[in-house]
C-alpha atoms as a PDB file:
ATOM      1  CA  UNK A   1      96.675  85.126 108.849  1.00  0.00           C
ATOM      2  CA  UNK A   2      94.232  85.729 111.628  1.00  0.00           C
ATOM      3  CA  UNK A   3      94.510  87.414 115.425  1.00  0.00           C
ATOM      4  CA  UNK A   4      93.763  83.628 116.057  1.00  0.00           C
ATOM      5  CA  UNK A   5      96.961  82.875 114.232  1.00  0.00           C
ATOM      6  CA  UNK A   6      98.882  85.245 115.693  1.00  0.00           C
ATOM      7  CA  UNK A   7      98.080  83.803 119.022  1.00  0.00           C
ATOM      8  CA  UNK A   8      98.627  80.724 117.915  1.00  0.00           C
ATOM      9  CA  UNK A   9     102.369  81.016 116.683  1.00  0.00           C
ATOM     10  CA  UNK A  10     103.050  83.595 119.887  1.00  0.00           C
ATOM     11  CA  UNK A  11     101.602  80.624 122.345  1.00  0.00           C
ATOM     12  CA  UNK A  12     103.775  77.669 120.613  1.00  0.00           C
ATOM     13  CA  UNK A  13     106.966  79.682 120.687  1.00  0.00           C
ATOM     14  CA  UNK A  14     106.950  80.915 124.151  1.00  0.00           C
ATOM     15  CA  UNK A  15     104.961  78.118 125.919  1.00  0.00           C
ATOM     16  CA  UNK A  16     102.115  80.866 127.356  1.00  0.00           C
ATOM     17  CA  UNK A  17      98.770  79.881 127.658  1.00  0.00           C
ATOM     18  CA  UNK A  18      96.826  80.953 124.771  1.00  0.00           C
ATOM     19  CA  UNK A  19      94.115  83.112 126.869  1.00  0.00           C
ATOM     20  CA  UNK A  20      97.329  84.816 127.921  1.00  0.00           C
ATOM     21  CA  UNK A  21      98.267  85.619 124.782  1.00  0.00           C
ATOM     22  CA  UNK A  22      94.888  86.532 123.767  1.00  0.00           C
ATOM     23  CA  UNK A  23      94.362  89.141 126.498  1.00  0.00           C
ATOM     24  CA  UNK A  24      98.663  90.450 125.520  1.00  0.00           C
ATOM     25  CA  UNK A  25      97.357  90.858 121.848  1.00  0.00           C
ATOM     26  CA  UNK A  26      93.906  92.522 121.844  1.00  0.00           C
ATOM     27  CA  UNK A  27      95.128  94.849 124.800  1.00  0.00           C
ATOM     28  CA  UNK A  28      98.256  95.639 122.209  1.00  0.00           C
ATOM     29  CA  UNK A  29      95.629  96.224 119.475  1.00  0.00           C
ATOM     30  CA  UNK A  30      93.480  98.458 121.650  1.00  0.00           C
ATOM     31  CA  UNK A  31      95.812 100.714 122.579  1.00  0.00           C
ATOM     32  CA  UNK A  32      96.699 101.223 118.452  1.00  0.00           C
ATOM     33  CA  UNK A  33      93.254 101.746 117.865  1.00  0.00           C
ATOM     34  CA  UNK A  34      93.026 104.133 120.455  1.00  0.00           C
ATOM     35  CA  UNK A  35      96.115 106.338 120.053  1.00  0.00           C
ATOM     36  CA  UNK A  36      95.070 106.754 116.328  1.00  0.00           C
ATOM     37  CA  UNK A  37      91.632 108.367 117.414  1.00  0.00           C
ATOM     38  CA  UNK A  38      93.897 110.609 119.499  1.00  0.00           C
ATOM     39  CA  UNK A  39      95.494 111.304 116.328  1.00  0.00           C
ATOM     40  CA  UNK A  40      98.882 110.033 117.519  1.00  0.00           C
ATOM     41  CA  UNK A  41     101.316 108.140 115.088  1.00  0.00           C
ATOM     42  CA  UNK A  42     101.979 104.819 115.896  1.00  0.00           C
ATOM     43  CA  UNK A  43     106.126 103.809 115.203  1.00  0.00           C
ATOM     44  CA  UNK A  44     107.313 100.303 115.706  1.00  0.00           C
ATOM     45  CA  UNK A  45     110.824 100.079 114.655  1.00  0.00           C
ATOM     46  CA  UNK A  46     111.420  97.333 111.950  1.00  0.00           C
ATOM     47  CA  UNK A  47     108.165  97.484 111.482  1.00  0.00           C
ATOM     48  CA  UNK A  48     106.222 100.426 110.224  1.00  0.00           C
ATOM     49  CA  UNK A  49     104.468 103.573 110.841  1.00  0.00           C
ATOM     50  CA  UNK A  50     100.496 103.950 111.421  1.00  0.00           C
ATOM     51  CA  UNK A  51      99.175 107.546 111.523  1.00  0.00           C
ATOM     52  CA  UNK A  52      95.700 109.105 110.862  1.00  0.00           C
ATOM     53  CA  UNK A  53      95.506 111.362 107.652  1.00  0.00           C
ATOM     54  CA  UNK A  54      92.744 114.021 106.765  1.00  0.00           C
ATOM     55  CA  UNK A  55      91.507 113.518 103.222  1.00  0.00           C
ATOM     56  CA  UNK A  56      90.115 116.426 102.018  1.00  0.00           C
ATOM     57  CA  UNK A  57      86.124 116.836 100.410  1.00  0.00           C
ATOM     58  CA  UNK A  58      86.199 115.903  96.185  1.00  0.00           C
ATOM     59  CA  UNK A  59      83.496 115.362  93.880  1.00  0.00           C
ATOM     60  CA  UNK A  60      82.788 112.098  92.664  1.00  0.00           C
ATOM     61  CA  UNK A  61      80.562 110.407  90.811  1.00  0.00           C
ATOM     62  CA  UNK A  62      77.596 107.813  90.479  1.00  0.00           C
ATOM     63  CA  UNK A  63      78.862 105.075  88.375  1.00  0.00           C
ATOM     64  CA  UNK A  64      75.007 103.631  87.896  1.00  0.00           C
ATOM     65  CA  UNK A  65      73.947 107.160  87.370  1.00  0.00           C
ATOM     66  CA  UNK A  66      76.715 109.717  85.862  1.00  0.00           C
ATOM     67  CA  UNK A  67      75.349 111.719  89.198  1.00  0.00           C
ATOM     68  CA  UNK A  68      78.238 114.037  90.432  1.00  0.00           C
ATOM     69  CA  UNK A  69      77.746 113.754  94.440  1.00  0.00           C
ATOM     70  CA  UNK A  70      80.005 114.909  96.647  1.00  0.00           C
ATOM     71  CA  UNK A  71      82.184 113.354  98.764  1.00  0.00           C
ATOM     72  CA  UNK A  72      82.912 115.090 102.138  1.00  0.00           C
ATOM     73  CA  UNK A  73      86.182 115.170 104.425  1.00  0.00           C
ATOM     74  CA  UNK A  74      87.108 112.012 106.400  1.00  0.00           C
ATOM     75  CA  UNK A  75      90.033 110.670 108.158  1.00  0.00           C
ATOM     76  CA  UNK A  76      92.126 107.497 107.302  1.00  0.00           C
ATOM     77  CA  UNK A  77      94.469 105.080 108.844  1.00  0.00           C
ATOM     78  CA  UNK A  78      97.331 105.255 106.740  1.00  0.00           C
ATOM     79  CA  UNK A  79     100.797 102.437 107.116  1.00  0.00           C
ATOM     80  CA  UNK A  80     103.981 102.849 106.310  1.00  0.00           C
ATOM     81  CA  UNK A  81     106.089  99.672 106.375  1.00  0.00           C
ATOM     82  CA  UNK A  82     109.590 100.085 108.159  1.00  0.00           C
ATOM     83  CA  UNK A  83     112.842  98.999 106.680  1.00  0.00           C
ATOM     84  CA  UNK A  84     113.465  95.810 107.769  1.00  0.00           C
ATOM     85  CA  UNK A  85     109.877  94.670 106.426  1.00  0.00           C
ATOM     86  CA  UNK A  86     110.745  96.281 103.603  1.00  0.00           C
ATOM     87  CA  UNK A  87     113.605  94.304 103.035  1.00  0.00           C
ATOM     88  CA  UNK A  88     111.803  91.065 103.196  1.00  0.00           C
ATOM     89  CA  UNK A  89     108.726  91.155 101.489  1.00  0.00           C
ATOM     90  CA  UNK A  90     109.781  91.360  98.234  1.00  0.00           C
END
């Protein structure tokens, strides 16, 4: 499923114009995006849980070469799905 979708199904069922719609979903998006690069956690009930997490520096390795290289620090987006989702993807 696409944001394209999504606007889709969200314009049928409540009869909204679909710029409407558009403009309600990417300004919902936007402010995920930009509470995670204020390090917040995201919690939508029923849903799930989005928070940023610090992975820490490792060594890895060139699979063409057998080169160790490291691999420095970064931060990911991590989800957690909430109960209810839980529940019903099975």
């Amino acid at each position: 499923m696409t944001k394209k979708d999504i606007i889709l199904k969200v314009s049928d069922a409540t009869n909204i114009k679909q710029i409407d719609v558009k403009k309600v979903v990417q300004k919902t998006f936007d402010c995920i995006v930009e509470a995670l690069v204020r390090g917040e956690k995201i919690e939508l009930r029923n849903f799930g849980v989005f928070k940023v997490k610090q992975r820490k520096s490792r060594t890895g390795r060139n699979p063409r070469t057998g080169q160790v290289v490291p691999v420095p620090p970064k931060k990911v987006v991590i989800f957690k799905p909430g109960l209810e989702m839980k529940s019903n993807v099975k």
